[in-house]
Protein backbone atom coordinates (compact mmCIF):
# COMPACT_ATOMS: atom_id res chain seq x y z
CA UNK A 1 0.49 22.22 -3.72
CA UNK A 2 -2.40 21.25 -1.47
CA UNK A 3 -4.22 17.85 -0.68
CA UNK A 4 -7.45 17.43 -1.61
CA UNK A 5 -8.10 15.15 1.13
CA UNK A 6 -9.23 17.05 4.89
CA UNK A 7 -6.83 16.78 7.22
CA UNK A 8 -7.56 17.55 10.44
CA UNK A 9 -5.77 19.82 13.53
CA UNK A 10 -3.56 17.55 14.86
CA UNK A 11 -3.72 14.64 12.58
CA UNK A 12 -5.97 11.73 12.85
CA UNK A 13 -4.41 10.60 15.75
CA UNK A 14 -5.57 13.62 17.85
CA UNK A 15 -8.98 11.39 17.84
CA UNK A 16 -9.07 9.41 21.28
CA UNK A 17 -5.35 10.19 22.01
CA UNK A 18 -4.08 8.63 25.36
CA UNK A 19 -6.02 5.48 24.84
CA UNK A 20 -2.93 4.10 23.78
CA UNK A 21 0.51 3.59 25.45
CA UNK A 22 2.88 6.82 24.39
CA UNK A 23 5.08 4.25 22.47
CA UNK A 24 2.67 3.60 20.10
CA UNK A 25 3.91 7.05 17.77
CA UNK A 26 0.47 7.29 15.41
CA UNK A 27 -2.00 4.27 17.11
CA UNK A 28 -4.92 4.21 15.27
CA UNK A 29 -8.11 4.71 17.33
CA UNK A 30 -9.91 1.88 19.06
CA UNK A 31 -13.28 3.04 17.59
CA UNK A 32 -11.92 2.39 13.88
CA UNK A 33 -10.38 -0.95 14.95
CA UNK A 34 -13.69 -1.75 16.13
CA UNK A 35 -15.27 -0.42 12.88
CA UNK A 36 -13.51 -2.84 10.73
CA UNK A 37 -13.12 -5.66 12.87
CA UNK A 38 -17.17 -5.61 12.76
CA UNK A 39 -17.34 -5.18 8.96
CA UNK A 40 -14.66 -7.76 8.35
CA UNK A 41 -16.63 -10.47 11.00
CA UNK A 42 -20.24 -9.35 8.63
CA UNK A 43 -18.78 -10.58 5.89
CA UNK A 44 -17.19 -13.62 7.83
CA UNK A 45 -20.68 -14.45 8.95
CA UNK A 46 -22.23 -14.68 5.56
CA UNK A 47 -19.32 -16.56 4.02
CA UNK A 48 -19.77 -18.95 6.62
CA UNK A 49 -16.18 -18.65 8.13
CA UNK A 50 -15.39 -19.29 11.98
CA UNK A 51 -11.82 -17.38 11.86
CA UNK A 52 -9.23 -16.09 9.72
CA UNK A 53 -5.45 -17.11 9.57
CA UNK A 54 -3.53 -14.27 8.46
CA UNK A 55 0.16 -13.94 7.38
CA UNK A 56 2.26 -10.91 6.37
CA UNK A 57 5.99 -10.62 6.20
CA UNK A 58 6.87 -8.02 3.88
CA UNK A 59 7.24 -4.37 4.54
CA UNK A 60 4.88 -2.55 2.22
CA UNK A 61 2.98 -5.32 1.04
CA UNK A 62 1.70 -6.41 4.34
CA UNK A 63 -1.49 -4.67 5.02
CA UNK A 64 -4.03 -7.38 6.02
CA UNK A 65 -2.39 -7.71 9.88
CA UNK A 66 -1.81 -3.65 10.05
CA UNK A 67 -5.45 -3.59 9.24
CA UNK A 68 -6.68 -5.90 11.66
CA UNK A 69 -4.32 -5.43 15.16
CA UNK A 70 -2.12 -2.08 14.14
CA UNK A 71 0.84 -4.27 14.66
CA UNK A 72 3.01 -3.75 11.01
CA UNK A 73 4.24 -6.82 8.86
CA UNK A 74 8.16 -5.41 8.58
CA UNK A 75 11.58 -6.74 7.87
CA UNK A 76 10.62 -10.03 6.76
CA UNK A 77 9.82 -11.57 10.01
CA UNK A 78 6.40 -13.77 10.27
CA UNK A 79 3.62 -12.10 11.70
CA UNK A 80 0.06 -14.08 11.77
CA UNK A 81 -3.01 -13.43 13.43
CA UNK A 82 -6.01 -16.01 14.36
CA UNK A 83 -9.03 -13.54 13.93
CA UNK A 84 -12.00 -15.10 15.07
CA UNK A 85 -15.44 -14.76 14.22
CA UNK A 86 -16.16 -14.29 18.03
CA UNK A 87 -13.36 -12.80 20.23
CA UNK A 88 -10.32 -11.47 20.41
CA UNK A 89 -7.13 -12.28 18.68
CA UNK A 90 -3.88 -14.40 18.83
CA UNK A 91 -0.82 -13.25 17.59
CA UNK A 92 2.01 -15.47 16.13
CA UNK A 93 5.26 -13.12 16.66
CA UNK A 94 9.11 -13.50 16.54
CA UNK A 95 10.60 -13.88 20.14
CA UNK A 96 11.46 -16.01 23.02
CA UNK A 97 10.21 -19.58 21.68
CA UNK A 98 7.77 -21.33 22.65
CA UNK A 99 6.47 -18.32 25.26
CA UNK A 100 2.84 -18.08 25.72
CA UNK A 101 1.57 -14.63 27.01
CA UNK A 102 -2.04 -13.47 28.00
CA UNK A 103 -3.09 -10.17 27.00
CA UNK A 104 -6.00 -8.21 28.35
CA UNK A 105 -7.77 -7.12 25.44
CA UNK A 106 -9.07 -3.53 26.14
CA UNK A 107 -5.72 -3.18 28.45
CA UNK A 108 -2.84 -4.27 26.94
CA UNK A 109 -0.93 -0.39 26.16
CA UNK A 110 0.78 -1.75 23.31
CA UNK A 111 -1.92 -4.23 22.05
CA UNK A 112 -5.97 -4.06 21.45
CA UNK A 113 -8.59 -6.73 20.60
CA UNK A 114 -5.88 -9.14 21.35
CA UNK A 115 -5.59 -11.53 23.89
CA UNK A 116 -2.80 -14.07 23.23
CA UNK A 117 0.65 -13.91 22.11
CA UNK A 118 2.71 -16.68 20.93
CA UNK A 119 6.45 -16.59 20.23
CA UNK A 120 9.47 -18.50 18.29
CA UNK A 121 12.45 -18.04 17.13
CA UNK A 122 11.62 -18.65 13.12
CA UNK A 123 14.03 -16.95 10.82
CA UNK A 124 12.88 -17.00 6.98
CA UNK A 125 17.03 -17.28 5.74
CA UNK A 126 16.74 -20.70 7.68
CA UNK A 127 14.60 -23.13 6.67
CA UNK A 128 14.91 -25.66 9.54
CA UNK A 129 12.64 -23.06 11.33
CA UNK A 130 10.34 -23.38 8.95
CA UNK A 131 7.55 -25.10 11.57
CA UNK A 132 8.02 -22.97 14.36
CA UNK A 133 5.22 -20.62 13.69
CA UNK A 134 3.21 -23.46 11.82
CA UNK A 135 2.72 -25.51 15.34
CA UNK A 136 2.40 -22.31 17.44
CA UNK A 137 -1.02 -21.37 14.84
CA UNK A 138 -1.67 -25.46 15.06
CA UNK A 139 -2.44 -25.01 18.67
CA UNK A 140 -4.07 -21.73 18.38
CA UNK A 141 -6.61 -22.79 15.95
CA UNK A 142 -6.82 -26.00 17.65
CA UNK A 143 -10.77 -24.67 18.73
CA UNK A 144 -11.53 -24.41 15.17
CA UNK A 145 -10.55 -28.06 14.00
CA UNK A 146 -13.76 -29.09 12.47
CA UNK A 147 -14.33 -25.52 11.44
CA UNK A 148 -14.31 -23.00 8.72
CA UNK A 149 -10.55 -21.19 8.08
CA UNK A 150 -10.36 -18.16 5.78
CA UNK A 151 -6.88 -17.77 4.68
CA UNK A 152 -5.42 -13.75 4.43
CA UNK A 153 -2.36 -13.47 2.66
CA UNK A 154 -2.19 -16.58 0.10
CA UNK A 155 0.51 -15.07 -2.28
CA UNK A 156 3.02 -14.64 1.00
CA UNK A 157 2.18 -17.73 3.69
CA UNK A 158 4.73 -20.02 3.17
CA UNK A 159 4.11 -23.14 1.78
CA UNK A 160 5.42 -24.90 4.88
CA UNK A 161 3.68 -23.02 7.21
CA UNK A 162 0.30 -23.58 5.51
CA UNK A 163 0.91 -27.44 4.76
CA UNK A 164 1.96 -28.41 8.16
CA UNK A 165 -1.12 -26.31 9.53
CA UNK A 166 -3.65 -28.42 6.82
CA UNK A 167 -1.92 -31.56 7.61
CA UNK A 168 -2.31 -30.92 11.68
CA UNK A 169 -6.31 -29.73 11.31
CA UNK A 170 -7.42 -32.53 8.81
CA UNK A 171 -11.21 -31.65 9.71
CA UNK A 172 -10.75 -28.35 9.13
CA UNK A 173 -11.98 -27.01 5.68
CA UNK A 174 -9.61 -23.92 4.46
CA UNK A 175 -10.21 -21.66 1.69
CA UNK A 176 -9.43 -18.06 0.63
CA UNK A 177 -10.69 -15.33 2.46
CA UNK A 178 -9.70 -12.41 0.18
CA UNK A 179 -12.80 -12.31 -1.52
CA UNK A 180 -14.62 -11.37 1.67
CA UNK A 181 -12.09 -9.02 3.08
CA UNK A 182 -10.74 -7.07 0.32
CA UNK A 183 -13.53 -5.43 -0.73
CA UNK A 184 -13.95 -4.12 2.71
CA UNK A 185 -10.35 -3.23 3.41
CA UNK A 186 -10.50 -1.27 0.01
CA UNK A 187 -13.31 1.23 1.02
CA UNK A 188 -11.57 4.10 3.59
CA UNK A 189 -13.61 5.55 6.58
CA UNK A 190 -13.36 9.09 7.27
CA UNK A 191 -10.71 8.38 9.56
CA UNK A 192 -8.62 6.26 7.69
CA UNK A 193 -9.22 9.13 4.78
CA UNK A 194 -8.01 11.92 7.21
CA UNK A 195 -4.79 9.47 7.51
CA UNK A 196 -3.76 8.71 3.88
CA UNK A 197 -4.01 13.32 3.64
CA UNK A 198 -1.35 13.16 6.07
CA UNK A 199 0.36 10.44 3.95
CA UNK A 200 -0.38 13.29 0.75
CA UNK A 201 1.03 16.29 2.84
CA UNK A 202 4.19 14.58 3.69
CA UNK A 203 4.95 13.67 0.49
CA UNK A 204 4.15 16.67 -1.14
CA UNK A 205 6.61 17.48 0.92
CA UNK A 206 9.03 15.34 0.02
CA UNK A 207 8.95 15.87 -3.73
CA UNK A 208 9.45 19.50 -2.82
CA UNK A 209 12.22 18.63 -1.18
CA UNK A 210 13.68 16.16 -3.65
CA UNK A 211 13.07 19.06 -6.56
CA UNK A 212 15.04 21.71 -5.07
CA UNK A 213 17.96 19.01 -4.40
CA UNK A 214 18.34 18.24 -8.37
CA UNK A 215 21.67 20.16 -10.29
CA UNK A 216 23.68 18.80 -12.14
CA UNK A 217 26.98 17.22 -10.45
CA UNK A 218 24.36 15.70 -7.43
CA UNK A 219 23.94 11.95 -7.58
CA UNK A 220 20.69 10.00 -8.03
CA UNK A 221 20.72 8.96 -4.21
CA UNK A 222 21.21 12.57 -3.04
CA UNK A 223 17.89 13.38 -4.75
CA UNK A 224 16.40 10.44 -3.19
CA UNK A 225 18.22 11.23 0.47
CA UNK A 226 16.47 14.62 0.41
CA UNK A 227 12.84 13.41 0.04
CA UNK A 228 14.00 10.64 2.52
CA UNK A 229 14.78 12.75 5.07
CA UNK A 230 11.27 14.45 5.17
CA UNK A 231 9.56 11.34 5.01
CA UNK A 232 11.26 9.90 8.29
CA UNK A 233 11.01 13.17 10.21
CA UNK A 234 6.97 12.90 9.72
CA UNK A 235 6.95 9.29 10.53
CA UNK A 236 7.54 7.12 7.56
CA UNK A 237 8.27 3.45 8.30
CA UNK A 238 8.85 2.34 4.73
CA UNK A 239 7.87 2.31 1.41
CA UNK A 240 9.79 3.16 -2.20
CA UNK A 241 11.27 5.76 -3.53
CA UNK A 242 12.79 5.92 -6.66
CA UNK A 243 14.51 8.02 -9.51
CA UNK A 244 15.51 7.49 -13.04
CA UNK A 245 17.66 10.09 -15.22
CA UNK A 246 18.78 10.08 -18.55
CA UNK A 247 20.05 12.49 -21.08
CA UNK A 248 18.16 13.66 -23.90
CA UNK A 249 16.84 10.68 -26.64
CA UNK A 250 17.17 7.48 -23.76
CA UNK A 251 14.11 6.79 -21.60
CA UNK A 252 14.81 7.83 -17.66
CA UNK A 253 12.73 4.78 -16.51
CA UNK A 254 12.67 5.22 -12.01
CA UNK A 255 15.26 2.72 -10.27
CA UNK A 256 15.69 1.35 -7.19
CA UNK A 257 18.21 2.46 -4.57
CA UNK A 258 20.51 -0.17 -5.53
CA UNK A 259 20.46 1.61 -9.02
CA UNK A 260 20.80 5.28 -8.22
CA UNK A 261 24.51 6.17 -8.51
CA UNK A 262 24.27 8.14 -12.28
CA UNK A 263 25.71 11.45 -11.57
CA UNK A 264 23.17 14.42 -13.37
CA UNK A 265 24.10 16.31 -16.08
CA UNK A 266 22.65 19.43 -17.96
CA UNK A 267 19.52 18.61 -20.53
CA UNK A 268 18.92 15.56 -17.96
CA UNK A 269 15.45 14.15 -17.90
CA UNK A 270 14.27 12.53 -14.74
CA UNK A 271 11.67 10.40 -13.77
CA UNK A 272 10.90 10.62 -9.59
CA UNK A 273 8.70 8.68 -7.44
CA UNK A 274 7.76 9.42 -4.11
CA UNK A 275 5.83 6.49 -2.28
CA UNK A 276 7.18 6.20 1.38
CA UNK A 277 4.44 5.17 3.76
CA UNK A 278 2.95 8.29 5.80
CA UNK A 279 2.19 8.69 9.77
CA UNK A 280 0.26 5.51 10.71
CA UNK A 281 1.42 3.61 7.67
CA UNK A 282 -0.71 4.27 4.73
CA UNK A 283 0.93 4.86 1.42
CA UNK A 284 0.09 7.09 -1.27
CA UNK A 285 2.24 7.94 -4.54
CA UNK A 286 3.46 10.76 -6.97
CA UNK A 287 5.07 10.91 -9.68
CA UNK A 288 6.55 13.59 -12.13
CA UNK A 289 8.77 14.19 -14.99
CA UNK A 290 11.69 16.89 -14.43
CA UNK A 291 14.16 18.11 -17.19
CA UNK A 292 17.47 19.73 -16.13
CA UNK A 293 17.00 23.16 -18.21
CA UNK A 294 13.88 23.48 -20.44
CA UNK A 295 12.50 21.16 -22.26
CA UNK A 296 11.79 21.00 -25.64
CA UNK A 297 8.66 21.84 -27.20
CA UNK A 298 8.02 18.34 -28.68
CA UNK A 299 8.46 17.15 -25.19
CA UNK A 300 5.94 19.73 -23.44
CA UNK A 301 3.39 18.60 -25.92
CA UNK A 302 3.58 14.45 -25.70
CA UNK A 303 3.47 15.10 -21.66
CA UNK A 304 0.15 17.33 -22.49
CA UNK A 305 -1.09 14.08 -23.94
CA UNK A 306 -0.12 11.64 -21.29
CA UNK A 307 -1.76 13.97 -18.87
CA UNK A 308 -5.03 13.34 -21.18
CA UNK A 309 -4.71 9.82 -21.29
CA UNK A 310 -4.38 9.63 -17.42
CA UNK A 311 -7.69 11.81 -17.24
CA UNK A 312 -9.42 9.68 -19.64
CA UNK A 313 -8.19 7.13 -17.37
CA UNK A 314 -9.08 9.15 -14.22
CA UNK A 315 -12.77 9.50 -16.09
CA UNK A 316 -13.90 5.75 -16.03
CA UNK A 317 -13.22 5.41 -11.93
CA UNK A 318 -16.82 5.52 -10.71
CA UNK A 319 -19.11 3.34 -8.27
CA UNK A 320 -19.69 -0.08 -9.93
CA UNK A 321 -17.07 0.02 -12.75
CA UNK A 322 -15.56 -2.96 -14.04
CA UNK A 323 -12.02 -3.07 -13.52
CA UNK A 324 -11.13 -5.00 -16.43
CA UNK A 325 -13.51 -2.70 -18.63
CA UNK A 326 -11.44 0.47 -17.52
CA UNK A 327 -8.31 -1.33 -18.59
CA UNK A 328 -9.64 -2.21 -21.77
CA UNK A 329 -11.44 1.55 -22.42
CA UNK A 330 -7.77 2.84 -21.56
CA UNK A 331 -5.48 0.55 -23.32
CA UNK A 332 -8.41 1.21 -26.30
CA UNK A 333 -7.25 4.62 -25.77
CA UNK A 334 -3.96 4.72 -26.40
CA UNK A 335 -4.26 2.40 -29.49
CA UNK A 336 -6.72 5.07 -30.73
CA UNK A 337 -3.62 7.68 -30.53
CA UNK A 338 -0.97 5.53 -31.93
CA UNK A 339 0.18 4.83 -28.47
CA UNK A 340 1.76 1.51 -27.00
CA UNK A 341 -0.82 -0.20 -25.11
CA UNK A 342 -0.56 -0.33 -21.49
CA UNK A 343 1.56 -4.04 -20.14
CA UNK A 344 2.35 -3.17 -16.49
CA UNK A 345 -0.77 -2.77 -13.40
CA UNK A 346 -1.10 1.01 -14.45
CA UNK A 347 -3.84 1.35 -11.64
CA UNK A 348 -4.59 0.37 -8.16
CA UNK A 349 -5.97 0.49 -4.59
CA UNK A 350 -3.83 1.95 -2.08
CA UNK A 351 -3.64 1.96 1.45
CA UNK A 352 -2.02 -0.12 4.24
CA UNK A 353 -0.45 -1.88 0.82
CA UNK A 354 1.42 -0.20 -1.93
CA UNK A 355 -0.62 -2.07 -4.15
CA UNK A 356 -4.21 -3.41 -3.01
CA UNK A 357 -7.25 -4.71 -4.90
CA UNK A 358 -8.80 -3.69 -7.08
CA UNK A 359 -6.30 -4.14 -9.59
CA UNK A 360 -7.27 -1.96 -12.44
CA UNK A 361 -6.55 -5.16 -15.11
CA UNK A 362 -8.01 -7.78 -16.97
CA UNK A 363 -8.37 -10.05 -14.76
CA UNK A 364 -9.89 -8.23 -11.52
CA UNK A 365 -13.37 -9.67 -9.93
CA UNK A 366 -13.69 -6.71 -7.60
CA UNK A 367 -15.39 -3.41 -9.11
CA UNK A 368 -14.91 -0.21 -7.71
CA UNK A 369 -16.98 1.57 -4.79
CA UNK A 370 -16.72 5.34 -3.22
CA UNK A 371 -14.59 5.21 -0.61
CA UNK A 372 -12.09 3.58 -2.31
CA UNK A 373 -8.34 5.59 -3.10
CA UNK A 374 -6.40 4.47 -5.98
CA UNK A 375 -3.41 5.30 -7.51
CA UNK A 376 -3.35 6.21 -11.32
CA UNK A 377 0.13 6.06 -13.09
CA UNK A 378 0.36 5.78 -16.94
CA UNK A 379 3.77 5.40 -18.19
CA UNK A 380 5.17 4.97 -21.69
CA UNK A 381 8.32 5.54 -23.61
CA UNK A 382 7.56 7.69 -26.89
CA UNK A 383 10.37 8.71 -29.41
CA UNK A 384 13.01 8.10 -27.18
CA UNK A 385 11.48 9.58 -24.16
CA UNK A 386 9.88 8.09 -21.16
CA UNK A 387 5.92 10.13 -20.22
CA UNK A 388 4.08 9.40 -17.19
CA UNK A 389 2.12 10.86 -14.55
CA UNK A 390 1.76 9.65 -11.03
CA UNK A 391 -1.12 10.73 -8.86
CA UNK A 392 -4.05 9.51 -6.32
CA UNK A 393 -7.93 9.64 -6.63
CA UNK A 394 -10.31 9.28 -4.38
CA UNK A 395 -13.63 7.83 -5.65
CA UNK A 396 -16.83 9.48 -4.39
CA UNK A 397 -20.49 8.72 -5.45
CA UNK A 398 -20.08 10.71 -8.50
CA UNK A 399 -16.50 9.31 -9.84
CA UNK A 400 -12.94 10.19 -9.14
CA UNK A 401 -11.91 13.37 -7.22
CA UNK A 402 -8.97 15.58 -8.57
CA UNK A 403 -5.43 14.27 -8.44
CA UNK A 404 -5.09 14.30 -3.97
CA UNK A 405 -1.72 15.76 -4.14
CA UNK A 406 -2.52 18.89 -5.98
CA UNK A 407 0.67 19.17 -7.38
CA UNK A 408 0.47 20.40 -11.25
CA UNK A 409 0.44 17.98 -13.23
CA UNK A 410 3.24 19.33 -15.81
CA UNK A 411 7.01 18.49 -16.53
CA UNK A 412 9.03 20.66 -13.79
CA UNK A 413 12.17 22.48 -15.17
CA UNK A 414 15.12 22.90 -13.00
């Protein structure tokens, strides 16, 4: 069970150690902040955009500020950044309201590329607040009035946020800015590659760990506690992990932690996800079917062909493919083999989000580029049983690598 993925002595983070205060646990280094902050102001430039308002509040789904100022969206508190074309940052934070703080930007040990920090005391469970954060980002986009502002993270803003903001900047013309970003954020560097195999170690790790944990009499959450446990100790912040059992003839479809109090039993089959966020915050995912005892022949052999449909899957992920073209030539697929057709986001970029464009679905613009990782995970419930197989790829120039986890891709029998 090996990654596929480099990693090197150390970790990533052995790469300008000490330029960062010793309370930041896995900073990333200034060079690849400085590496995407240029490709991200390229793309600014030919869009025509003079700076970027971006909002994240939701652990796991809140990649756009981690990629931009290392700081992570958690918890639901607001966090929004002013990114402009020229210059450092602002950052819109929870804290003593209405403070105003200048940062040096190269010397700030907690903070880099920022040089302003503005507090209040917003709270999403009370919607009085609701302006707080909208007039502190009024008055730090106040030198962009008449401009140009890209908007990062559309599907979480808050529709009072961005309304008061639109309605305080009349002059100002706003617009999305995932379009220009995305595809960038999608494509990994060799550094942020070296960091998503330490996300693939740990949780090879984890499902280890969460394998040798399932007998019958253990609960759900015990399972789940086990692979937790491995996760935190190599510096998980988040992410999901989930579980699903059932006895023989009833789907075990993975549930959340709310939903993970079934007790196992003998001829069990289980469904396990691993997805917590590694060291530094990227996530990766994997997936496997387990059976408490053996499983049957009829079983081994509908897994064999999941397995196939993920690689015919796997197959299509190559430098300019369509998204929406390798949904259809899968979902054509399964029809072929008297299959259900795929309804859920089977396929998608990962990184600082567990799910990132491109979307691997019928109604993606992006196509896919080397560089890019994405997770591949195929499920469907056949004759009473639920099949799937949970993996990442990495695409190079010539298509997708081999599943990064390098676990066997087989139903394990406990």
């Amino acid at each position: 069970m090996t990654a596929i993925l480099p990693a090197r002595p150390g970790g990533p983070w052995a790469i300008g150690a000490g330029e960062r205060s010793e309370r930041v646990r896995f900073p990333v280094p200034e060079a690849e902040l400085e590496r995407r902050w240029a490709a991200v102001r390229a793309g600014m430039d030919e869009a025509g955009l003079d700076v970027l308002l971006v909002h994240d509040h939701v652990d796991g789904l809140g990649g756009y500020v981690r990629y931009l100022s290392d700081m992570p969206a958690a918890g639901g508190y607001p966090l929004s950044i002013v990114f402009p074309r020229h210059g450092a940052m602002t950052l819109v934070v929870h804290g003593p309201h209405g403070a105003d703080r200048a940062v040096a930007p190269a010397g700030d040990p907690l903070l880099y590329g920022v040089e302003r920090v503005l507090s209040t005391w917003s709270f999403a469970s009370a919607s009085y607040t609701a302006h707080d954060d909208a007039a502190a980002l009024v008055g730090a986009l106040a030198p962009f009035a008449g401009g140009s502002i890209g908007v990062l993270g559309l599907a979480q803003i808050p529709f009072t946020l961005l309304t008061h903001v639109r309605e305080h900047l009349p002059r100002a013309r706003f617009g999305d800015a995932a379009d220009v970003v995305d595809p960038v954020k999608a494509v990994k560097s060799d550094w942020e590659q070296s960091a998503i195999a330490e996300a693939v170690a740990m949780q090879v790790e984890a499902f280890t760990a969460a394998l040798e944990a399932i007998e019958p009499g253990r609960r759900e959450w015990e399972v789940i506690d086990a692979a937790a446990r491995v996760a935190h100790a190599h510096g998980s912040e988040g992410g999901v992990l989930m579980i699903g059992s059932a006895p023989a003839g009833e789907p075990a479809l993975p549930n959340p932690a709310r939903n993970q109090g079934r007790e196992l039993r003998d001829g069990d089959r289980l469904t396990l996800l691993i997805e917590p966020s590694g060291p530094g915050g990227f996530f990766a995912e994997l997936g496997r079917t387990i059976v408490i005892g053996a499983a049957p022949d009829a079983m081994h052999e509908e897994h064999a062909f999941a397995v196939r449909a993920w690689r015919a899957c796997a197959s299509d992920l190559r430098p300019g493919a369509d998204a929406a073209t390798v949904f259809a030539g899968y979902n054509a697929f399964l029809r072929g083999h008297d299959r259900p057709a795929e309804e859920r986001l089977h396929c998608h970029g990962q990184g600082y989000d567990l799910v990132e464009r491109p979307l691997v679905r019928s109604d993606e613009s992006m196509t896919l580029a080397a560089g890019m990782v994405l997770a591949l995970h195929p499920m469907y419930v056949h004759a009473g049983d639920a099949y799937w197989v949970c993996d990442n790829v990495l695409i190079g120039p010539d298509g997708a690598s081999a599943p990064l986890h390098g676990v066997e891709q087989r139903i394990f029998e406990r």
